[in-house]
N, C-alpha and C. Protein backbone atom coordinates (compact mmCIF):
# COMPACT_ATOMS: atom_id res chain seq x y z
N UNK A 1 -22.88 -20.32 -7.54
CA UNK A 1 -21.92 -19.61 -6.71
C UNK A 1 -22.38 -18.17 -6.54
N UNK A 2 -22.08 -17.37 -5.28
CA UNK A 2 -22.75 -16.31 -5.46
C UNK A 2 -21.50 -15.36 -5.60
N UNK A 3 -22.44 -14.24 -5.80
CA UNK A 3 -21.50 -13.00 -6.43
C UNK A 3 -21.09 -12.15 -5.44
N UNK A 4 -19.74 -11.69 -5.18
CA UNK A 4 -19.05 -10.72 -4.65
C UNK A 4 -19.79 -9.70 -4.25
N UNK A 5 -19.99 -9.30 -3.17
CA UNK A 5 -20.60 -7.80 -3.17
C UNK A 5 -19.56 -7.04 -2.89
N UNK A 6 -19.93 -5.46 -3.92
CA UNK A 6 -19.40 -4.82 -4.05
C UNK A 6 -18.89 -3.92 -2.90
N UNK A 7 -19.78 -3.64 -1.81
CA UNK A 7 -19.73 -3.20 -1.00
C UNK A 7 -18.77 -3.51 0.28
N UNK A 8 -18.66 -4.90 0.42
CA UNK A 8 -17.92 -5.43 1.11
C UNK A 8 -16.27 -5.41 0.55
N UNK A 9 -16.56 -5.71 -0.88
CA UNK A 9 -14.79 -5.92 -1.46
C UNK A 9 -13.81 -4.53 -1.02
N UNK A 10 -15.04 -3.37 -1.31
CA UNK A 10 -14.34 -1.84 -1.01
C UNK A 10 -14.28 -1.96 0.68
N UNK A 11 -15.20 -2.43 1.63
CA UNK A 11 -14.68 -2.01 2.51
C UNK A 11 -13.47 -2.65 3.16
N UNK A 12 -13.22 -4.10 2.60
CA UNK A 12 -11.82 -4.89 3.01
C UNK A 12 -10.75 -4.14 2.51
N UNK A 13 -10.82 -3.67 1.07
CA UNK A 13 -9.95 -2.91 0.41
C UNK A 13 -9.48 -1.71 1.77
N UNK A 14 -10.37 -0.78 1.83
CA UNK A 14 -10.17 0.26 3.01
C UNK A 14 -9.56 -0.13 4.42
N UNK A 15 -10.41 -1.25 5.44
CA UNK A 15 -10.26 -1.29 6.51
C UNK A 15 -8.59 -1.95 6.45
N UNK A 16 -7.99 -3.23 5.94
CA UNK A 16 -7.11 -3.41 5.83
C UNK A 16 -6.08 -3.20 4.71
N UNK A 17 -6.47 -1.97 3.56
CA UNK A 17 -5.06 -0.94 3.74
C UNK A 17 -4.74 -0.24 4.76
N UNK A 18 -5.69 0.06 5.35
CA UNK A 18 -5.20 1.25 6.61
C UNK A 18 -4.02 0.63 7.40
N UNK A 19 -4.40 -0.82 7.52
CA UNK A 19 -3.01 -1.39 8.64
C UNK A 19 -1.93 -2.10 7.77
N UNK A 20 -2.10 -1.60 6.39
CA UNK A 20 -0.95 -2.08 5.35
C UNK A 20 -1.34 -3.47 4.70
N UNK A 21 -2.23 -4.09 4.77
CA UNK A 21 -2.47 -5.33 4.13
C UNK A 21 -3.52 -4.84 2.50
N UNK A 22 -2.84 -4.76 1.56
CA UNK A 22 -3.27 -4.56 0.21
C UNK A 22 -3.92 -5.46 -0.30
N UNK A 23 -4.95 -5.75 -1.35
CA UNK A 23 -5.24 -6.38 -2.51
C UNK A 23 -6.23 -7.48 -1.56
N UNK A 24 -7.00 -7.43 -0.29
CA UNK A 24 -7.76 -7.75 -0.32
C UNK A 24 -9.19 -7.96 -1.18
N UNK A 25 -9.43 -6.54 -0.76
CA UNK A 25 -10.88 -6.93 -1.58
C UNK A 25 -10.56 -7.29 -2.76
N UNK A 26 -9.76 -7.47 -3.36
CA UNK A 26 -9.26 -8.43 -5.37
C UNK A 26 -9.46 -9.79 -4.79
N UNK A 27 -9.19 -10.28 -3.15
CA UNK A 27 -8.81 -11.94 -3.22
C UNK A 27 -10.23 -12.52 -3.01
N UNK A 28 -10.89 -11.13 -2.09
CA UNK A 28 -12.26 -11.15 -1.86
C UNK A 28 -13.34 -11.92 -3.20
N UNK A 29 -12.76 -10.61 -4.34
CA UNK A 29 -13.70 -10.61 -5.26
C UNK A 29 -13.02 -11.63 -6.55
N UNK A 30 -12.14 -12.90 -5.47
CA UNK A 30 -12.37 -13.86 -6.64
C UNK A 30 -10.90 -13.55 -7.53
N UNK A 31 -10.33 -12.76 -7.10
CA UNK A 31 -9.14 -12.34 -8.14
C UNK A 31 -7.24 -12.86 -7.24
N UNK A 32 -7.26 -13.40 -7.25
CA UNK A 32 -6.64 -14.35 -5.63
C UNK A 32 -4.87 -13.80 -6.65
N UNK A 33 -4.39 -13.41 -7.89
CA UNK A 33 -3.26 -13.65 -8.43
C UNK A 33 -3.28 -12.09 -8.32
N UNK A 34 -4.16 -11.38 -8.54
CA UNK A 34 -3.92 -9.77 -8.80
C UNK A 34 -3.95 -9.06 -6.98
N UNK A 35 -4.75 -9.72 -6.46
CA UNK A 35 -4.75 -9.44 -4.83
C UNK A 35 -3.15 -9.72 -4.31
N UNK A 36 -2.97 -10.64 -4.58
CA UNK A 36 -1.44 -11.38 -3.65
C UNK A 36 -0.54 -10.51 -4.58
N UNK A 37 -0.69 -10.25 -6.05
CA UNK A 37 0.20 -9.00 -6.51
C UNK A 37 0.02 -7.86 -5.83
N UNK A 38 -0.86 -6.95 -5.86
CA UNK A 38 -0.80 -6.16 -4.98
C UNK A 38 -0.45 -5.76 -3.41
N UNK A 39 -0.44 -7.11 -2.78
CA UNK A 39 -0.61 -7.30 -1.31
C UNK A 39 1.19 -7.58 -1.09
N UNK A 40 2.63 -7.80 -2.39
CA UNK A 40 3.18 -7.78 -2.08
C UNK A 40 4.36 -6.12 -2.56
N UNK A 41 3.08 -5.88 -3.26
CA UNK A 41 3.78 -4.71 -3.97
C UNK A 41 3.30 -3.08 -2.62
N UNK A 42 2.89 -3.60 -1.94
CA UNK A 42 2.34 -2.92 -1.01
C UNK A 42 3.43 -3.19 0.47
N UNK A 43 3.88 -4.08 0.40
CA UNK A 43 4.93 -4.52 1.36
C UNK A 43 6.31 -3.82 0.95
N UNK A 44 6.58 -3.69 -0.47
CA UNK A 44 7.40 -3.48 -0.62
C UNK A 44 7.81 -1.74 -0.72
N UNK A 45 6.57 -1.37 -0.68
CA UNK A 45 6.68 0.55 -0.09
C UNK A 45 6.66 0.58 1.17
N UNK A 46 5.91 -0.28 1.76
CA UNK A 46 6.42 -0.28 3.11
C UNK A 46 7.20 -0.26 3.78
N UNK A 47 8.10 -1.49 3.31
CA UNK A 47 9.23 -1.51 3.70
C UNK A 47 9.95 -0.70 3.09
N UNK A 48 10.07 -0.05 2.14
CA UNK A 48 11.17 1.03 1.60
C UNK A 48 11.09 2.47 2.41
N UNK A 49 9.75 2.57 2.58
CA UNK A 49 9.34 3.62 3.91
C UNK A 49 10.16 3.30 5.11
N UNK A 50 10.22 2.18 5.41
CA UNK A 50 10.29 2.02 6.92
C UNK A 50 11.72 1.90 7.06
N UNK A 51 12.53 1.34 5.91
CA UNK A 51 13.75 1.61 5.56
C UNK A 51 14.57 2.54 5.99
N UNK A 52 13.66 3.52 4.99
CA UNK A 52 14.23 4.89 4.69
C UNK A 52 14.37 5.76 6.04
N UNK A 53 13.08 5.33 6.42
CA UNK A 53 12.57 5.78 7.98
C UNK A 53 14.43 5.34 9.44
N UNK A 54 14.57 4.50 9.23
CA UNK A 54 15.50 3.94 9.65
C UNK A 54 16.84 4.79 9.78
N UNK A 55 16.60 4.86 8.37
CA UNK A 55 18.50 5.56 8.30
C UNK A 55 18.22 6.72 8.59
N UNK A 56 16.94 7.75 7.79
CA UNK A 56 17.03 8.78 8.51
C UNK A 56 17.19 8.78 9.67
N UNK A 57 16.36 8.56 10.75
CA UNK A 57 17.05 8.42 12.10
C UNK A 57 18.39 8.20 13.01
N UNK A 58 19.06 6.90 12.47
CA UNK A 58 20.07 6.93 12.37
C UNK A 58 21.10 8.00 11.76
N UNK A 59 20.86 8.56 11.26
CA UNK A 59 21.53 9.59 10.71
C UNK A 59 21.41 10.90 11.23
N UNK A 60 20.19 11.08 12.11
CA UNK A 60 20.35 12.59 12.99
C UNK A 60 20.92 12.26 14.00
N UNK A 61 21.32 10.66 14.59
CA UNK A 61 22.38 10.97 16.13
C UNK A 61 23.55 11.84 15.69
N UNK A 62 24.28 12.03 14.02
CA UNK A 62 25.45 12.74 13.69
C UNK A 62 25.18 13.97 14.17
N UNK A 63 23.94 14.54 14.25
CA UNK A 63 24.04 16.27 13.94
C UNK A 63 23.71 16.95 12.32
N UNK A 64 22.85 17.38 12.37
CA UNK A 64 22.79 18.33 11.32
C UNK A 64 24.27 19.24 10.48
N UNK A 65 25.14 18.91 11.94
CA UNK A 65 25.67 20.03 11.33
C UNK A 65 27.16 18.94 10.73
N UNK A 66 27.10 18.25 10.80
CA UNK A 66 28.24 17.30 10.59
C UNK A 66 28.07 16.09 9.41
N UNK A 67 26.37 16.01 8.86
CA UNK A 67 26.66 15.54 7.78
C UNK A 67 25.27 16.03 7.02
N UNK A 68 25.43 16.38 5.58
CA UNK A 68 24.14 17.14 4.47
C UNK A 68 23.64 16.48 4.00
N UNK A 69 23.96 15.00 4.38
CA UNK A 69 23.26 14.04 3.79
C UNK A 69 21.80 13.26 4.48
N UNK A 70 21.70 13.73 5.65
CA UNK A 70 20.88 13.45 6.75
C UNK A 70 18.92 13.37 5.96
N UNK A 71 19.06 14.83 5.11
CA UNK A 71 17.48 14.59 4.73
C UNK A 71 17.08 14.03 3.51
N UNK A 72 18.39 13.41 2.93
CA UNK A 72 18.64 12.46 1.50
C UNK A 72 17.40 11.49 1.44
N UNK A 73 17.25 10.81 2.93
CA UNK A 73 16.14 9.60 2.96
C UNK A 73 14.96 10.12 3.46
N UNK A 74 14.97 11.17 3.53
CA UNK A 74 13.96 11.69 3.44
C UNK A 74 12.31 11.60 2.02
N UNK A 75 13.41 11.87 1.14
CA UNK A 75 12.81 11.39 -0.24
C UNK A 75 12.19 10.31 -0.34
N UNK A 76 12.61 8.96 -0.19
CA UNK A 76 12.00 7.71 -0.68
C UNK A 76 10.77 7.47 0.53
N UNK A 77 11.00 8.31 1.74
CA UNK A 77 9.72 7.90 3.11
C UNK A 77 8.57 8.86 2.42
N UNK A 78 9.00 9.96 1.17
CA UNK A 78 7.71 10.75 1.10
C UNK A 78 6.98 9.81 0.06
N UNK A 79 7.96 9.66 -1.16
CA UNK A 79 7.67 9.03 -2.24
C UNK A 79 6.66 7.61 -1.89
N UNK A 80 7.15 7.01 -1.30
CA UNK A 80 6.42 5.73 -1.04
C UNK A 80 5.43 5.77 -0.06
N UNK A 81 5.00 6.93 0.82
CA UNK A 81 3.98 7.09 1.33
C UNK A 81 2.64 7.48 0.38
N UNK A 82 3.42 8.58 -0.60
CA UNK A 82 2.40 9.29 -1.50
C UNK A 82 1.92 7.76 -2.34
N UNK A 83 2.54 7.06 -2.93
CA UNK A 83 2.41 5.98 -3.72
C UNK A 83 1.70 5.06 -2.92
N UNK A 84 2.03 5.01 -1.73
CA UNK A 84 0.64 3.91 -1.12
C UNK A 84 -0.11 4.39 -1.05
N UNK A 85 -0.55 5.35 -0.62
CA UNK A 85 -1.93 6.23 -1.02
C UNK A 85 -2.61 6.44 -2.05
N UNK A 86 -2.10 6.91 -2.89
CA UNK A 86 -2.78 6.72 -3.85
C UNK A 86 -3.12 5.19 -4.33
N UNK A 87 -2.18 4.42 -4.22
CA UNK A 87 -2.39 3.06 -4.94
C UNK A 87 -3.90 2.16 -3.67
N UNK A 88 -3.69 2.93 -2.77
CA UNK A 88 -4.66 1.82 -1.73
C UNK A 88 -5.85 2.57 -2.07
N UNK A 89 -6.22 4.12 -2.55
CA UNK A 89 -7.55 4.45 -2.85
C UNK A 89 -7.81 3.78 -4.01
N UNK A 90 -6.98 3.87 -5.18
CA UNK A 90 -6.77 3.17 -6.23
C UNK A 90 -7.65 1.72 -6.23
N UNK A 91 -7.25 0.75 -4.93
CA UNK A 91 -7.26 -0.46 -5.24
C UNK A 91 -9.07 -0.41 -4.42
N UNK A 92 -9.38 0.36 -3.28
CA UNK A 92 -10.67 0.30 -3.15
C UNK A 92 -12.30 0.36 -4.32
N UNK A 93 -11.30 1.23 -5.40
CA UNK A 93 -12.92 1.32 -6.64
C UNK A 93 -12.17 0.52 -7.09
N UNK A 94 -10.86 -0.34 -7.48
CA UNK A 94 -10.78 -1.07 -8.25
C UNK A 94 -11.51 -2.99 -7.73
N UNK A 95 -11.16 -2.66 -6.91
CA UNK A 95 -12.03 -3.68 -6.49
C UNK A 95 -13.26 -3.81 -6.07
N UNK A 96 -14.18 -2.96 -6.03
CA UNK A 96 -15.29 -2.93 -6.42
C UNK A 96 -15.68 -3.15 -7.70
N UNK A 97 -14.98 -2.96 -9.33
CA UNK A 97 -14.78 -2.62 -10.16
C UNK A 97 -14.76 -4.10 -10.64
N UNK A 98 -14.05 -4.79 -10.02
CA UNK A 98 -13.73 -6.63 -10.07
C UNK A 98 -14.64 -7.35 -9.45
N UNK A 99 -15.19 -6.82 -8.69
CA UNK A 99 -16.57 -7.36 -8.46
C UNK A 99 -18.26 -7.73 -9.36
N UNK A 100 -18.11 -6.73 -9.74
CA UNK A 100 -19.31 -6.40 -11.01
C UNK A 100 -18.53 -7.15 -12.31
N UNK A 101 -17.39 -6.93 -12.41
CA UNK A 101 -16.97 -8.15 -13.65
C UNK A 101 -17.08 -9.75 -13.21
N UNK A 102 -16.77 -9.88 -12.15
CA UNK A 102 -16.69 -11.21 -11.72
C UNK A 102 -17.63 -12.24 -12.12
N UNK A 103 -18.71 -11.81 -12.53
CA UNK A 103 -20.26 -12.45 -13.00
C UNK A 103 -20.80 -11.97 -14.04
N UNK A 104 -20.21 -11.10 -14.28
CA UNK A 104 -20.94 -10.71 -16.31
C UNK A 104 -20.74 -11.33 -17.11
């Protein structure tokens, strides 16, 4: 059977986090339970982003000046942006990382 290249696992990792699909290069490199973990834990900032994204909006047809609660959801669209980011650079050396184990 041949071995994962490393090169490729990082660039699946990269090209499809960018459009939100996580834990490729892990399913790439042979790791099919830690990929589909990641690939749903990646959905789920998403969607808490896109959520959050939601109500904020909904919440400026009131006016600024009529309710203080408006930039409340603001918080969880930063939080879970910062956290996919980091976690999707995260998962590019880590899966390169699962590659080189995959055959030792």
């Amino acid at each position: 059977m041949n071995q994962p290249n490393e090169g490729t696992a990082a660039l699946l990792a990269f090209l499809l986090g960018l459009i939100g699909i996580l834990g490729a290069g892990h399913m790439y490199a042979k790791r099919l339970g830690r990929g589909l973990g990641f690939f749903f834990l990646g959905i789920i900032l998403l969607v808490t982003a896109g959520v959050s994204r939601a109500l904020y909006l909904d919440s400026e047809e009131i006016g600024w000046w009529e309710s203080t609660y408006n930039t409340a959801y603001l918080f969880p669209i930063a939080i879970a942006g910062i956290l996919y980011v980091i976690f999707w650079i995260w998962l590019i050396f880590d899966a390169r990382k699962m590659c080189r184990e995959a055959y030792e």
